[in-house]
C-alpha atoms as a PDB file:
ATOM      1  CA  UNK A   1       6.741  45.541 -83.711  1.00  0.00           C
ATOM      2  CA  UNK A   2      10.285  44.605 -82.382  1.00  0.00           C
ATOM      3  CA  UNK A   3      12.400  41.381 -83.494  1.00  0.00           C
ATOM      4  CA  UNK A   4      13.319  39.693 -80.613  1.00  0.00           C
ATOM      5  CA  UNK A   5      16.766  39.439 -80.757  1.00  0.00           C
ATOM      6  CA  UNK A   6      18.716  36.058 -80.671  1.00  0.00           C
ATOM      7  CA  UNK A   7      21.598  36.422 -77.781  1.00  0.00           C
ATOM      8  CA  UNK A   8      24.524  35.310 -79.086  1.00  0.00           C
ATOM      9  CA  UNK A   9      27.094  32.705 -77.018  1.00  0.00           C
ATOM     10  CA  UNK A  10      30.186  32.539 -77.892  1.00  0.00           C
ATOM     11  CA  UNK A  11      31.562  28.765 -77.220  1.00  0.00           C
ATOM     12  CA  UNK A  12      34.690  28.186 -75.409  1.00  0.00           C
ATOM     13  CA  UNK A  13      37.335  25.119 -76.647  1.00  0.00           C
ATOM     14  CA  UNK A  14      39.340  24.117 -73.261  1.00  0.00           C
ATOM     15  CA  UNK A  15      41.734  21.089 -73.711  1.00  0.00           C
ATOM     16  CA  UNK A  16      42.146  19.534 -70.392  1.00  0.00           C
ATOM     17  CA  UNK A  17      44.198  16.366 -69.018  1.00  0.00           C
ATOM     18  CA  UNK A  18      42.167  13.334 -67.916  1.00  0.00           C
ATOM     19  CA  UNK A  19      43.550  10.324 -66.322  1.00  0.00           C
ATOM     20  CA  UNK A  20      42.387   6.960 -67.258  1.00  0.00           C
ATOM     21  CA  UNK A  21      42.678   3.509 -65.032  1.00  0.00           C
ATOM     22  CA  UNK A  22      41.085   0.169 -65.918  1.00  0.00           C
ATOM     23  CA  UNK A  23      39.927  -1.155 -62.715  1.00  0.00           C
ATOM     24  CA  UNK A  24      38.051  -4.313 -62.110  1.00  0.00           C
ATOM     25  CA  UNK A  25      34.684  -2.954 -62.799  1.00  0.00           C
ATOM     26  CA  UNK A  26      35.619  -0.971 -65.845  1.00  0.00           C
ATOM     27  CA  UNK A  27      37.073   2.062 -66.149  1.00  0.00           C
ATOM     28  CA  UNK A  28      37.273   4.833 -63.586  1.00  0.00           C
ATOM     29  CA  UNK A  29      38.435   8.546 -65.308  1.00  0.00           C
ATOM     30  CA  UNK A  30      39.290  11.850 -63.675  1.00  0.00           C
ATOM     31  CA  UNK A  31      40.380  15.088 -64.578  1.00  0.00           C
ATOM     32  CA  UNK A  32      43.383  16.294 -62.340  1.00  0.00           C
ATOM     33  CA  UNK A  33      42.743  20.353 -63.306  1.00  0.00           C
ATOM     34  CA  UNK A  34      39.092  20.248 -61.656  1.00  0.00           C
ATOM     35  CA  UNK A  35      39.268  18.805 -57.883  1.00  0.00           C
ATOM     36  CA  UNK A  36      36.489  16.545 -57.885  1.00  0.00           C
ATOM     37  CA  UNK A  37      35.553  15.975 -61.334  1.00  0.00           C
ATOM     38  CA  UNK A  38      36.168  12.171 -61.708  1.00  0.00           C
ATOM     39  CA  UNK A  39      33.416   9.295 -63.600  1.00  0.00           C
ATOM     40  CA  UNK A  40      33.894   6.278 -64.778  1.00  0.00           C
ATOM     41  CA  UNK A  41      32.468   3.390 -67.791  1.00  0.00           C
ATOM     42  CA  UNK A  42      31.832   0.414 -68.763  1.00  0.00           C
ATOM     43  CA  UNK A  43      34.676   1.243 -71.124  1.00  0.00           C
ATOM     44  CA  UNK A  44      37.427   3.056 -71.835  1.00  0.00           C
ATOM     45  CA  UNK A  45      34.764   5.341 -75.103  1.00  0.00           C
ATOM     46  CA  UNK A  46      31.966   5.474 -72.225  1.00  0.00           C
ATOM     47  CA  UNK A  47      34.533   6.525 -69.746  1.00  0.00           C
ATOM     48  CA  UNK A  48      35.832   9.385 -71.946  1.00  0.00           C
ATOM     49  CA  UNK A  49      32.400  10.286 -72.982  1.00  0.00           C
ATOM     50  CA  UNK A  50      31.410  10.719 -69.421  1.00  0.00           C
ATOM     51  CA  UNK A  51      34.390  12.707 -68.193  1.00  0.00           C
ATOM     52  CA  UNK A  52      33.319  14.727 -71.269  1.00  0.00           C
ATOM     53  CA  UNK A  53      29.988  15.565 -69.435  1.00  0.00           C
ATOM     54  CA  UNK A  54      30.781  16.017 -65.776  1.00  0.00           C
ATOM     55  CA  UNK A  55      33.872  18.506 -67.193  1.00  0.00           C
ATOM     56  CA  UNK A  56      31.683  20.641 -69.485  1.00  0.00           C
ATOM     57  CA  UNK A  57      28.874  20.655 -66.441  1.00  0.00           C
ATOM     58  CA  UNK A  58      32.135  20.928 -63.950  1.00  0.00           C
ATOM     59  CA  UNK A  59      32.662  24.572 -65.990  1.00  0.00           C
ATOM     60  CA  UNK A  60      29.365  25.755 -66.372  1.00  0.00           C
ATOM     61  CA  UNK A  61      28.148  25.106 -63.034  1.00  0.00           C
ATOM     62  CA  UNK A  62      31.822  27.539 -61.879  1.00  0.00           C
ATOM     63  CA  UNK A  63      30.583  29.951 -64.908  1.00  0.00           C
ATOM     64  CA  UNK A  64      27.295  30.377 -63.773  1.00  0.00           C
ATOM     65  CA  UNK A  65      27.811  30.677 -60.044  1.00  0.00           C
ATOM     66  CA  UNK A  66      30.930  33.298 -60.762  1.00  0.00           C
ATOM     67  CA  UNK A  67      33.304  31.200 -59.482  1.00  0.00           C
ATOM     68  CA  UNK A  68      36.881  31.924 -61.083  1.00  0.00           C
ATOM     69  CA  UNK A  69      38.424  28.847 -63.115  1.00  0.00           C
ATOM     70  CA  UNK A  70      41.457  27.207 -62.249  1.00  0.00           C
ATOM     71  CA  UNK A  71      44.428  27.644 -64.509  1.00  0.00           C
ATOM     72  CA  UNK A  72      44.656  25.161 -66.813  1.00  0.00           C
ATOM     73  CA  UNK A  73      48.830  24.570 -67.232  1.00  0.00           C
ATOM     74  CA  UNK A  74      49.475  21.349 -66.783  1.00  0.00           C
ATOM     75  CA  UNK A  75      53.205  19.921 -67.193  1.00  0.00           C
ATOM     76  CA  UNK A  76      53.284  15.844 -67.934  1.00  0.00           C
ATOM     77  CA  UNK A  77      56.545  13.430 -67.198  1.00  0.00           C
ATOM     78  CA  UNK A  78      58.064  10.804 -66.101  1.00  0.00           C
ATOM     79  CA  UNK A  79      60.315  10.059 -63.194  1.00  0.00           C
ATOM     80  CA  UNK A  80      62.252   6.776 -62.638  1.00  0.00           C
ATOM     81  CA  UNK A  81      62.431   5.556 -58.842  1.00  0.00           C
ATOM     82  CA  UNK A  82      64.768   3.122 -58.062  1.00  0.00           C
ATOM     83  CA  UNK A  83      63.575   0.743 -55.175  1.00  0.00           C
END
């Protein structure tokens, strides 16, 4: 008789960029590396938490379908515009 054999994942750590606004109902977040991938909380915990879902199910629903992943480079800074 034969051990079934466990498959082993390996788990992938990506660090992404989310933007955060406090709107009138809350908080609306959305993650500028993955077109479309935008939630929103109560508050600004809930809103992270859920960005933290649709992001992970963002990814595996591109792993799973064999769709390539964006590159995830991202440069942040500030510009001053004088009005």
């Amino acid at each position: 008789m034969r051990k079934a054999q466990a498959k082993k994942s390996r788990t992938t750590i990506f660090r992404l960029p989310v933007v955060v606004e406090k709107d009138d109902d809350g908080y609306f977040v959305y993650c500028p590396r993955l077109q479309g991938c935008y939630s929103q909380g109560d508050t600004y915990e809930e809103a992270i938490m859920n960005i933290k879902d649709a992001i992970h199910l963002h990814i595996e629903d591109r792993v799973v379908n064999k769709e390539p992943l964006p590159k995830f480079e991202l440069s942040l800074t500030a510009v001053e515009v004088a009005v």
